[in-house]
C-alpha atoms as a PDB file:
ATOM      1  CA  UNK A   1      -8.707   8.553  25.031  1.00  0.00           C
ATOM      2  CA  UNK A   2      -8.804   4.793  24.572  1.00  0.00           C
ATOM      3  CA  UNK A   3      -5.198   2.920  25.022  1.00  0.00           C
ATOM      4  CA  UNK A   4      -6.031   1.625  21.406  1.00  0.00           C
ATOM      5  CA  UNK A   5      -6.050   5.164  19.917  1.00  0.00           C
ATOM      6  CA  UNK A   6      -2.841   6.443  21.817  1.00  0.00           C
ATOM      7  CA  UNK A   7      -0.861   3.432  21.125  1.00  0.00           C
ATOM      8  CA  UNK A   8      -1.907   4.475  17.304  1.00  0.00           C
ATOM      9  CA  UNK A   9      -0.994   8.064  17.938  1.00  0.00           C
ATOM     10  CA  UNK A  10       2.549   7.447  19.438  1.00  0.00           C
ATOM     11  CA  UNK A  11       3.058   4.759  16.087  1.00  0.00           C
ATOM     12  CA  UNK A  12       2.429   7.656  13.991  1.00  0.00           C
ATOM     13  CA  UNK A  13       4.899   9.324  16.348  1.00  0.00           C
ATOM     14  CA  UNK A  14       7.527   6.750  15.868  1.00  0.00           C
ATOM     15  CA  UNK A  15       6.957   6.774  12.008  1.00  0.00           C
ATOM     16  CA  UNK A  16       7.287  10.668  11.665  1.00  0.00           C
ATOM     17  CA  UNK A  17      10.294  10.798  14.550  1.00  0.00           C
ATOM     18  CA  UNK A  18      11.886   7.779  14.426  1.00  0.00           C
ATOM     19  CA  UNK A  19      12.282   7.567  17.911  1.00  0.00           C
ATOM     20  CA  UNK A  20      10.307   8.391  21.238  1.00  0.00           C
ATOM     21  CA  UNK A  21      10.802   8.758  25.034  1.00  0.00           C
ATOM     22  CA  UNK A  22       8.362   7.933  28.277  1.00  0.00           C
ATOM     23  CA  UNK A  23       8.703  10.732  29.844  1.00  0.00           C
ATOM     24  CA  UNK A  24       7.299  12.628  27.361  1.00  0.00           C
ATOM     25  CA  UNK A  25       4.884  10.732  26.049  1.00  0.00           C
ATOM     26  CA  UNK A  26       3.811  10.655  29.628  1.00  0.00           C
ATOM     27  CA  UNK A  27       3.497  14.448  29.482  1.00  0.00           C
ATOM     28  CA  UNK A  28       2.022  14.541  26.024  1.00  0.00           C
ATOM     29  CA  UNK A  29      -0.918  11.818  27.394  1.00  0.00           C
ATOM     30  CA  UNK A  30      -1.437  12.747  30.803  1.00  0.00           C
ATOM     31  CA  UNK A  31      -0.870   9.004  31.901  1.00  0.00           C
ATOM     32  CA  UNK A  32       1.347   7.314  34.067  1.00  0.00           C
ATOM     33  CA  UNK A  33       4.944   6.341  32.759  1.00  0.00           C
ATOM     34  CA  UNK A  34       4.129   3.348  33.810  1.00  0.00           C
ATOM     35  CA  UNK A  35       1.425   3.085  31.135  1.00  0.00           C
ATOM     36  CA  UNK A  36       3.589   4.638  28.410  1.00  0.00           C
ATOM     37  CA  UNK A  37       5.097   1.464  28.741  1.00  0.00           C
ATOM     38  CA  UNK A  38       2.698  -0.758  28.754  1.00  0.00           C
ATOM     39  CA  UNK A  39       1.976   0.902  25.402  1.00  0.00           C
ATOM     40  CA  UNK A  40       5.004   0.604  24.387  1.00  0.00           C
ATOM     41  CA  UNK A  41       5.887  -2.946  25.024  1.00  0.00           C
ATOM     42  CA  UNK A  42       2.345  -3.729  22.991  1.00  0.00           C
ATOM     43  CA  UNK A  43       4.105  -2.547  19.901  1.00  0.00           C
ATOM     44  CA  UNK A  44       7.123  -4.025  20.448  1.00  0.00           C
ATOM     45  CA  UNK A  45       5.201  -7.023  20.881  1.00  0.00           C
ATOM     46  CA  UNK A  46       3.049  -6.561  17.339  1.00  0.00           C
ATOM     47  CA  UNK A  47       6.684  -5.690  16.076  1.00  0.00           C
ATOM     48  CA  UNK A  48       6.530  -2.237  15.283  1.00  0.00           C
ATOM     49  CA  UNK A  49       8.614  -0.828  17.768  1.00  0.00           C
ATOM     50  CA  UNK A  50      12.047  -1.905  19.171  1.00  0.00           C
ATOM     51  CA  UNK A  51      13.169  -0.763  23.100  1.00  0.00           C
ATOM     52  CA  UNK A  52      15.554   1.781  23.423  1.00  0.00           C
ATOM     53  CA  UNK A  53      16.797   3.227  26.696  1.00  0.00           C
ATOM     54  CA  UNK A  54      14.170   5.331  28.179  1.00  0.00           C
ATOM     55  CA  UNK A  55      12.109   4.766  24.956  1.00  0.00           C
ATOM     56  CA  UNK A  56      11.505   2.972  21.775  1.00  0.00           C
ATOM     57  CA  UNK A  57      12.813   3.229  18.174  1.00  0.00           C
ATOM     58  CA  UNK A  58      10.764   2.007  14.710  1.00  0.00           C
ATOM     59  CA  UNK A  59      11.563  -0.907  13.515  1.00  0.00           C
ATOM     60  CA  UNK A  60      12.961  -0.602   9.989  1.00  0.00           C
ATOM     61  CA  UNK A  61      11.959  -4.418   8.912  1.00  0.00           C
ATOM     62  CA  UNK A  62      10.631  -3.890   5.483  1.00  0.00           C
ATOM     63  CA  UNK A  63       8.252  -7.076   6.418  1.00  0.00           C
ATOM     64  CA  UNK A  64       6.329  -5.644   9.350  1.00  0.00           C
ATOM     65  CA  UNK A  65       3.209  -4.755   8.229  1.00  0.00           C
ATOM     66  CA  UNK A  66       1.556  -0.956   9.804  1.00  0.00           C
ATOM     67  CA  UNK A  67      -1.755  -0.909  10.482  1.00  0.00           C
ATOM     68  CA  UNK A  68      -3.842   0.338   7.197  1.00  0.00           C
ATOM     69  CA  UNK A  69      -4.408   4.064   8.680  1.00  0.00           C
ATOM     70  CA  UNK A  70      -1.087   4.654   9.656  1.00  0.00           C
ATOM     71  CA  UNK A  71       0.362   3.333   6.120  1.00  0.00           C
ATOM     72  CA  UNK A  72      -2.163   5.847   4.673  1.00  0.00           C
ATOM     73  CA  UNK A  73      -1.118   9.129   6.480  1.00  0.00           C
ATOM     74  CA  UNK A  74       2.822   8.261   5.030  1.00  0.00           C
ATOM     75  CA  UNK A  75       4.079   9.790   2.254  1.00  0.00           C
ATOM     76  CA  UNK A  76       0.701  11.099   1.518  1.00  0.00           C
ATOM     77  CA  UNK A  77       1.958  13.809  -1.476  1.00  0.00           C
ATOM     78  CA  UNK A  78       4.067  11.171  -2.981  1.00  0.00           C
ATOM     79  CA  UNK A  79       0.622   8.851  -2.942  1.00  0.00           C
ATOM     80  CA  UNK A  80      -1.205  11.835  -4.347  1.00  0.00           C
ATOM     81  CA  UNK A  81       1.580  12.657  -6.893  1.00  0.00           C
ATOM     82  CA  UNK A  82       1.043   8.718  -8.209  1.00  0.00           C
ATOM     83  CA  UNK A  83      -2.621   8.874  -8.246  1.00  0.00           C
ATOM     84  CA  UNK A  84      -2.504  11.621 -10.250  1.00  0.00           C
ATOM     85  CA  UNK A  85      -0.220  10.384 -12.740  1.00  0.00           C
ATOM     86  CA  UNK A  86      -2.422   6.994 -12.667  1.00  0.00           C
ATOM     87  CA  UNK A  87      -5.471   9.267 -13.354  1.00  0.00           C
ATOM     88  CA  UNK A  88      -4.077  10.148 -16.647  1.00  0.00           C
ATOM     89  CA  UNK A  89      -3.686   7.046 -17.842  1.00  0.00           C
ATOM     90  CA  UNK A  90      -7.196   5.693 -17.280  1.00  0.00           C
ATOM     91  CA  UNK A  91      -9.951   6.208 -19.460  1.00  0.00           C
ATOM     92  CA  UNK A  92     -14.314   6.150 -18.888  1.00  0.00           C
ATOM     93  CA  UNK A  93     -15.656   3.204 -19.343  1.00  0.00           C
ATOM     94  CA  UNK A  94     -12.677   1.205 -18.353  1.00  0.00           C
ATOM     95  CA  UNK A  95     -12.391  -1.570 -16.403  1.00  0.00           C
ATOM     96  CA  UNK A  96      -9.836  -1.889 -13.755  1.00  0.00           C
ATOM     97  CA  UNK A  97      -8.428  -3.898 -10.497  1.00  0.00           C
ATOM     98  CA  UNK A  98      -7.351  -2.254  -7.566  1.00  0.00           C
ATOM     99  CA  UNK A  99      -5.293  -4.024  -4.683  1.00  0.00           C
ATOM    100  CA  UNK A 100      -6.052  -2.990  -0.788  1.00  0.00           C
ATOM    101  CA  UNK A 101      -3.037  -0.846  -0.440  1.00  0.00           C
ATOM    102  CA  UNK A 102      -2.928   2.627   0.901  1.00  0.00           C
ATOM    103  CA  UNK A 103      -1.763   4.206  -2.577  1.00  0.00           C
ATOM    104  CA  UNK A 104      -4.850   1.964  -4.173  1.00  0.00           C
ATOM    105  CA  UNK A 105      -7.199   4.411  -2.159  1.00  0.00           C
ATOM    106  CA  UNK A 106      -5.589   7.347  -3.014  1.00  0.00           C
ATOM    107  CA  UNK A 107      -5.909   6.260  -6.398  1.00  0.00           C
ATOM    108  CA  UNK A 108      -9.365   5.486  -6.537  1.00  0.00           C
ATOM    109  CA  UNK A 109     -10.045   9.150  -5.254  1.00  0.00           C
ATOM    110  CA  UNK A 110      -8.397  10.927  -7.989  1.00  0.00           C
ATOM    111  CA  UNK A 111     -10.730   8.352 -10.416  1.00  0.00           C
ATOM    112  CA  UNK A 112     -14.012   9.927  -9.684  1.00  0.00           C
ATOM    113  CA  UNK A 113     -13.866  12.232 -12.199  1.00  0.00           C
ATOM    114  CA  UNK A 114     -13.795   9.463 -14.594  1.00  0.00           C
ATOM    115  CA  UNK A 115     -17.841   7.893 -16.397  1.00  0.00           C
ATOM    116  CA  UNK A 116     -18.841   4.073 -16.270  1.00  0.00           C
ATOM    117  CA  UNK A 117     -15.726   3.116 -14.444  1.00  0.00           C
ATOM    118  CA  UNK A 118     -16.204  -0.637 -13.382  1.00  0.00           C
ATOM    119  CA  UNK A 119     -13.788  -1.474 -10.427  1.00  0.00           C
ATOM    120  CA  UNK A 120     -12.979  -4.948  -9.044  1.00  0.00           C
ATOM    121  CA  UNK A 121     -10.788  -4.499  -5.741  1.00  0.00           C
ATOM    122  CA  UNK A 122      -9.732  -6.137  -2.604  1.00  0.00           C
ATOM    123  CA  UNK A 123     -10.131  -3.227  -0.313  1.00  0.00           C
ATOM    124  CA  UNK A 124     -12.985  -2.545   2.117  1.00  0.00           C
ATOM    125  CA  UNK A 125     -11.416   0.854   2.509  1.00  0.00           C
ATOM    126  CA  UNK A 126     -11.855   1.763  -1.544  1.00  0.00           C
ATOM    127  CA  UNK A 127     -15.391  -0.063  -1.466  1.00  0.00           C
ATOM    128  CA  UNK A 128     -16.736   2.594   1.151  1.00  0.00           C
ATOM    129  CA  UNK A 129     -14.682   5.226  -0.448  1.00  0.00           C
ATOM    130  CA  UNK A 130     -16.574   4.871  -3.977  1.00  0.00           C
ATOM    131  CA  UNK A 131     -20.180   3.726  -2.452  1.00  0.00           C
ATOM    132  CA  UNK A 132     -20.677   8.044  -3.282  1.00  0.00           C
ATOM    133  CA  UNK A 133     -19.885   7.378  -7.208  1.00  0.00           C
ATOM    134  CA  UNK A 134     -23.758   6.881  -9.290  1.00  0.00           C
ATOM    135  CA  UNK A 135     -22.422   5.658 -12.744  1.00  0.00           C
ATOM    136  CA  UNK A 136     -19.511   2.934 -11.603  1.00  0.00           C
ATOM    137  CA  UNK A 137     -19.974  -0.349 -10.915  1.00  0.00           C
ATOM    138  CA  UNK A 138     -17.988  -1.755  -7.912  1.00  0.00           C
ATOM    139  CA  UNK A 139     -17.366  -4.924  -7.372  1.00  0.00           C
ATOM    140  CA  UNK A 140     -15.990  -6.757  -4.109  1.00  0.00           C
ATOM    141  CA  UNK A 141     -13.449  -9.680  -4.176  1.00  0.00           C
ATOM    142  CA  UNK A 142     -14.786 -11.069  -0.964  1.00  0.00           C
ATOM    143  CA  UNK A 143     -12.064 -13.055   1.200  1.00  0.00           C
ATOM    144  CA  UNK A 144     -11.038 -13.212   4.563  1.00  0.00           C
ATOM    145  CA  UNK A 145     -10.955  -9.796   6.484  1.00  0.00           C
ATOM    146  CA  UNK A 146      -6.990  -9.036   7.220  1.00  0.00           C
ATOM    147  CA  UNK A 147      -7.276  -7.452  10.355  1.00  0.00           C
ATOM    148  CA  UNK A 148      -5.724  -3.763  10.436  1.00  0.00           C
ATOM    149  CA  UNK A 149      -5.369  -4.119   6.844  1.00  0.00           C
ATOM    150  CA  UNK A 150      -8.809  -3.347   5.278  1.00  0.00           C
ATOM    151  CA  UNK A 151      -7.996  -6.087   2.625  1.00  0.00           C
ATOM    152  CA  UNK A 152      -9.791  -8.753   1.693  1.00  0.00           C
ATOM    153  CA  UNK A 153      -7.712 -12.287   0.645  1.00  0.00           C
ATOM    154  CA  UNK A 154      -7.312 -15.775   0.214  1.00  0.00           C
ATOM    155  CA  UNK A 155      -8.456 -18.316  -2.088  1.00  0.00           C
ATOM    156  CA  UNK A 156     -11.659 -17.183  -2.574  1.00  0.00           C
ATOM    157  CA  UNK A 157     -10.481 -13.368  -3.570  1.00  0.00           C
ATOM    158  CA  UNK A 158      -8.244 -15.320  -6.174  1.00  0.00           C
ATOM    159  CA  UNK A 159     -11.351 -17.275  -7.539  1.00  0.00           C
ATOM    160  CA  UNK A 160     -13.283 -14.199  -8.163  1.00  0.00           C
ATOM    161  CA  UNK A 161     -10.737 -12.339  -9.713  1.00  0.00           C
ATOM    162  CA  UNK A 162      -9.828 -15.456 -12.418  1.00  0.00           C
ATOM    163  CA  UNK A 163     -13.079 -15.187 -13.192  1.00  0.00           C
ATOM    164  CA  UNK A 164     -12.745 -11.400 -14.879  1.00  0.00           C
ATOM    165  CA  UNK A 165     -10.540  -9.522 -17.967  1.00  0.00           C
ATOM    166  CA  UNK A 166      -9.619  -6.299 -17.355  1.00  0.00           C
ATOM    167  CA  UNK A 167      -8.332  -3.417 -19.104  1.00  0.00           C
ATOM    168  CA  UNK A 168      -5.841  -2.811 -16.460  1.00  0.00           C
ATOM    169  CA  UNK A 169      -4.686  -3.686 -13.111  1.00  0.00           C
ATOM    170  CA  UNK A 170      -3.469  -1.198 -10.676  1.00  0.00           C
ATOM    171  CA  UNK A 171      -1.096  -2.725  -7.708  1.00  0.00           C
ATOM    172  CA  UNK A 172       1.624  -1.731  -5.249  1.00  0.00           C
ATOM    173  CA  UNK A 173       4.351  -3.411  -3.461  1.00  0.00           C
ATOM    174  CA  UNK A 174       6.687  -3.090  -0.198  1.00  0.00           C
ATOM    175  CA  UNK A 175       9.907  -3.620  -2.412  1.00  0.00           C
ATOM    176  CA  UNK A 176      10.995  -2.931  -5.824  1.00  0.00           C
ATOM    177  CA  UNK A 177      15.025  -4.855  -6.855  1.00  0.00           C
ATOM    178  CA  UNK A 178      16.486  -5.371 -10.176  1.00  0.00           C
ATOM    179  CA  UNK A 179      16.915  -8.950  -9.618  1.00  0.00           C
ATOM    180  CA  UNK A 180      14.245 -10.105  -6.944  1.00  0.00           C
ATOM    181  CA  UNK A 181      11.397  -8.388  -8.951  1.00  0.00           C
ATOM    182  CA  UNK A 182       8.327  -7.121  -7.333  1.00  0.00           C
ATOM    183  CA  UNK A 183       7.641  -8.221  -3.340  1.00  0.00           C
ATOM    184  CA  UNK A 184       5.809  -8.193  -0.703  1.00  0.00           C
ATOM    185  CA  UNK A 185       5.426  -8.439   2.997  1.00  0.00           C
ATOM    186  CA  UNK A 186       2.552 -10.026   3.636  1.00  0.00           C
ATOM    187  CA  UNK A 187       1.868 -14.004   1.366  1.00  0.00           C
ATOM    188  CA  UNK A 188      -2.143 -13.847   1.044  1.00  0.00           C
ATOM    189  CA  UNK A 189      -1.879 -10.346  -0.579  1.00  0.00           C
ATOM    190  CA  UNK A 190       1.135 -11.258  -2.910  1.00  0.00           C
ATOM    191  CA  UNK A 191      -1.129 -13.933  -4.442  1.00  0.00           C
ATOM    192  CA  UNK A 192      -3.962 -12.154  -4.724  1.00  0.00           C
ATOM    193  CA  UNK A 193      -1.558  -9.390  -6.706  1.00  0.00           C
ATOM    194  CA  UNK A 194      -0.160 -12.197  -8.923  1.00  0.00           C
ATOM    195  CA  UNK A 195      -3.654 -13.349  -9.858  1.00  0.00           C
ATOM    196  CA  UNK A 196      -4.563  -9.211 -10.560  1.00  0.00           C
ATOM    197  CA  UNK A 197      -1.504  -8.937 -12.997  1.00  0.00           C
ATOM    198  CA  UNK A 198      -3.030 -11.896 -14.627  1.00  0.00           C
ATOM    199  CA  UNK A 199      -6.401 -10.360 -15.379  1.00  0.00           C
ATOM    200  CA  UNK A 200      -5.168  -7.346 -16.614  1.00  0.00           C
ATOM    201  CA  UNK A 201      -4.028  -6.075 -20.366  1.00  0.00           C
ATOM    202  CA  UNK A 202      -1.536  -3.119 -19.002  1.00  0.00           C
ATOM    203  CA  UNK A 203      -0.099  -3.860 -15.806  1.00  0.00           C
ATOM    204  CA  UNK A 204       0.186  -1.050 -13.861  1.00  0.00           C
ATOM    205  CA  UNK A 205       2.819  -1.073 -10.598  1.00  0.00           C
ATOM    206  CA  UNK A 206       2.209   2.193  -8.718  1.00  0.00           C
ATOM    207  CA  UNK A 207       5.343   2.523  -6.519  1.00  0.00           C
ATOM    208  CA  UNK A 208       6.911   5.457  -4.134  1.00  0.00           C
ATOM    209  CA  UNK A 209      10.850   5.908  -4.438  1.00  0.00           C
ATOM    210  CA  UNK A 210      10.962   4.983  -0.735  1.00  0.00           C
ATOM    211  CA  UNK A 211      10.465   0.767  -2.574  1.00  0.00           C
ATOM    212  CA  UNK A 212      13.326   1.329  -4.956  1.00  0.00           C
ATOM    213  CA  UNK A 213      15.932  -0.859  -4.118  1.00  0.00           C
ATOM    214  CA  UNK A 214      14.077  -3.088  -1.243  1.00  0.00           C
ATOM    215  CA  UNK A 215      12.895  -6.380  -0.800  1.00  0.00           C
ATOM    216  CA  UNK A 216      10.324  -7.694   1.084  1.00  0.00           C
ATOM    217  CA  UNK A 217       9.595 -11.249   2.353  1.00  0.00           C
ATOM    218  CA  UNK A 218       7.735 -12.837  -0.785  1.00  0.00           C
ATOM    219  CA  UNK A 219       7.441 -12.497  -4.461  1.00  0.00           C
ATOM    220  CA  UNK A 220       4.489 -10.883  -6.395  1.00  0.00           C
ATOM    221  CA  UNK A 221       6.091 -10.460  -9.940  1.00  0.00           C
ATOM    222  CA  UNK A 222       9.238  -9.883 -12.226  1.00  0.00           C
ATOM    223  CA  UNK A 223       9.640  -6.662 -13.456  1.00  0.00           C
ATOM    224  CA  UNK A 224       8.995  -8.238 -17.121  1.00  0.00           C
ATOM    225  CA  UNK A 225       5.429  -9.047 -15.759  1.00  0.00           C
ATOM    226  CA  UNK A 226       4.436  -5.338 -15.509  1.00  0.00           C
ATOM    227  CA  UNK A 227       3.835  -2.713 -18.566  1.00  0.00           C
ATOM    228  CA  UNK A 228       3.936   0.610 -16.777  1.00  0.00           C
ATOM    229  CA  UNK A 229       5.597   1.781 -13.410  1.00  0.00           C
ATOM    230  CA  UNK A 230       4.378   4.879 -11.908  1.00  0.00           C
ATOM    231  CA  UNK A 231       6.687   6.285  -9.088  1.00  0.00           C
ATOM    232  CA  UNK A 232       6.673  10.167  -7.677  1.00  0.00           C
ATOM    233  CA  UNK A 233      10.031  10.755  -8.340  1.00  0.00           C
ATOM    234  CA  UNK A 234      12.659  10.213 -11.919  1.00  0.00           C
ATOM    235  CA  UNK A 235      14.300   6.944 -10.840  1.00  0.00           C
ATOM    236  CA  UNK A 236      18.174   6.867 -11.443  1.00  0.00           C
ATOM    237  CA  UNK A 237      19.844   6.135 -14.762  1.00  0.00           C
ATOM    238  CA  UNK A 238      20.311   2.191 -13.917  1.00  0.00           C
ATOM    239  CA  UNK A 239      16.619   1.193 -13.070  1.00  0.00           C
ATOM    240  CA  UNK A 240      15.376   3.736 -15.933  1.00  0.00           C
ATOM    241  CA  UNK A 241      17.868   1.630 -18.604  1.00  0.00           C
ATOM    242  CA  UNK A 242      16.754  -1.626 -17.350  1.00  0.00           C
ATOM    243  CA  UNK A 243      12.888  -0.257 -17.693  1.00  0.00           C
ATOM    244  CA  UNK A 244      13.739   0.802 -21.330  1.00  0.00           C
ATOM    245  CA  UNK A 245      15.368  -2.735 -22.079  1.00  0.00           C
ATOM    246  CA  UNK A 246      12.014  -4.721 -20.794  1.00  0.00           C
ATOM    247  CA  UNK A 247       9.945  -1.954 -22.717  1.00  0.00           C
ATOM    248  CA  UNK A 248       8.285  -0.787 -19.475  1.00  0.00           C
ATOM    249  CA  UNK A 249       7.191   2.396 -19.691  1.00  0.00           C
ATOM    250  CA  UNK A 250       7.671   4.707 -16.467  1.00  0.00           C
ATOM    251  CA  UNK A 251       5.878   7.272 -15.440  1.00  0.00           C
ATOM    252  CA  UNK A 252       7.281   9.789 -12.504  1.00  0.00           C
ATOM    253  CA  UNK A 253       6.310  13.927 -12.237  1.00  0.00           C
ATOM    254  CA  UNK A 254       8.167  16.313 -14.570  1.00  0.00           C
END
């Protein structure tokens, strides 16, 4: 196994546990302890980790951003319970935007039942995912690669997408707050979201409950910029009131 794939192998391990130790790692990997942490120290380096006596714990900072294949194998029902939902609300022959985050791809898997979808997005990830799909047409933002993000942004994503009208625009977020709107971690990405939510005559947020509540390092939106939130589980009574009063309609699973 390459040192690459088992440092992304004990991330997942931190994600799903929280917390993990040398000694077993070394155990679990055959390697030297030694080596463990040299693995370890890596991600505490890239900021995902944080030391811990005889280990490492996760680091909890809403504004580190996982590498694109370990966001994607988190929370993967409540991803598939939104895509789903967002399914329902598209129609064939629309035309939509899709940002490059992990609940984007999911979403653009449960859209292939759909005819003469045409699909502008920022993700690589989606791009190979639909390349399958005969009566779509997909269109690429181009951009600068984001390494371990699959995305595509900057300026030039931005001028591509002012240059298109869409029926609706599909985006996600790292944190959701009743006063500090819609945000996110990473400040090429939030731009290019801004400029999606532009394009697009329903704006649609698709959002796990896990956001509710947090904030992340830089504005995308208000929550008066978007028309429909899509979440996999019935937000409480305070967010739900303040949705009614901005006449945004949310969707969550019965």
């Amino acid at each position: 196994m390459l040192a690459i794939e088992r440092r992304n192998e004990i991330l997942e391990k931190l994600q799903a546990e929280r917390r993990v130790v040398v000694s077993e790692l070394s155990q679990i990997y055959d390697v030297s302890e030694e080596t463990i942490r040299r693995d370890l120290e890596k991600l505490v380096n890239d900021g995902y980790a944080i030391k811990s006596y005889g280990g490492a714990v996760i680091n909890e900072n809403i504004n580190i951003d996982l590498p694109f294949n370990i966001r994607k194998n988190r929370n993967v029902v409540g991803k598939q319970r939104i895509a789903e939902l967002i399914s329902r609300q598209v129609n064939d022959s629309d035309s939509i935007m899709l940002d490059a985050s992990s609940t984007a791809v999911y979403t653009a898997k449960a859209l292939k039942d759909k005819k003469n979808l045409t699909v502008i997005t920022s993700s690589v990830e989606i791009i190979i995912e639909l390349f399958d799909v005969p009566d779509w047409r997909v269109l690429s933002t181009g951009g600068i690669s984001r390494e371990g993000s699959f995305a595509l942004v900057g300026a030039q994503t931005d001028r591509m997408l002012r240059t298109y009208h869409v029926d609706k625009t599909i985006i996600s977020c790292k944190g959701l707050d009743l006063a500090a709107g819609i945000t996110d971690s990473d400040e090429l990405q939030a731009n290019n979201k801004k400029t999606m939510l532009e394009a697009g005559k329903e704006k649609i947020l698709a959002v796990d409950s896990s956001k509710f509540g947090k904030t992340a390092f830089t504005t995308v939106g208000m929550l008066e910029d978007i028309t429909t939130i899509v979440t996999d589980e019935k937000p409480g009574y305070e967010w739900l009131q303040r949705f009614e009063e901005l006449g945004i309609m949310c969707i969550y699973p019965e």
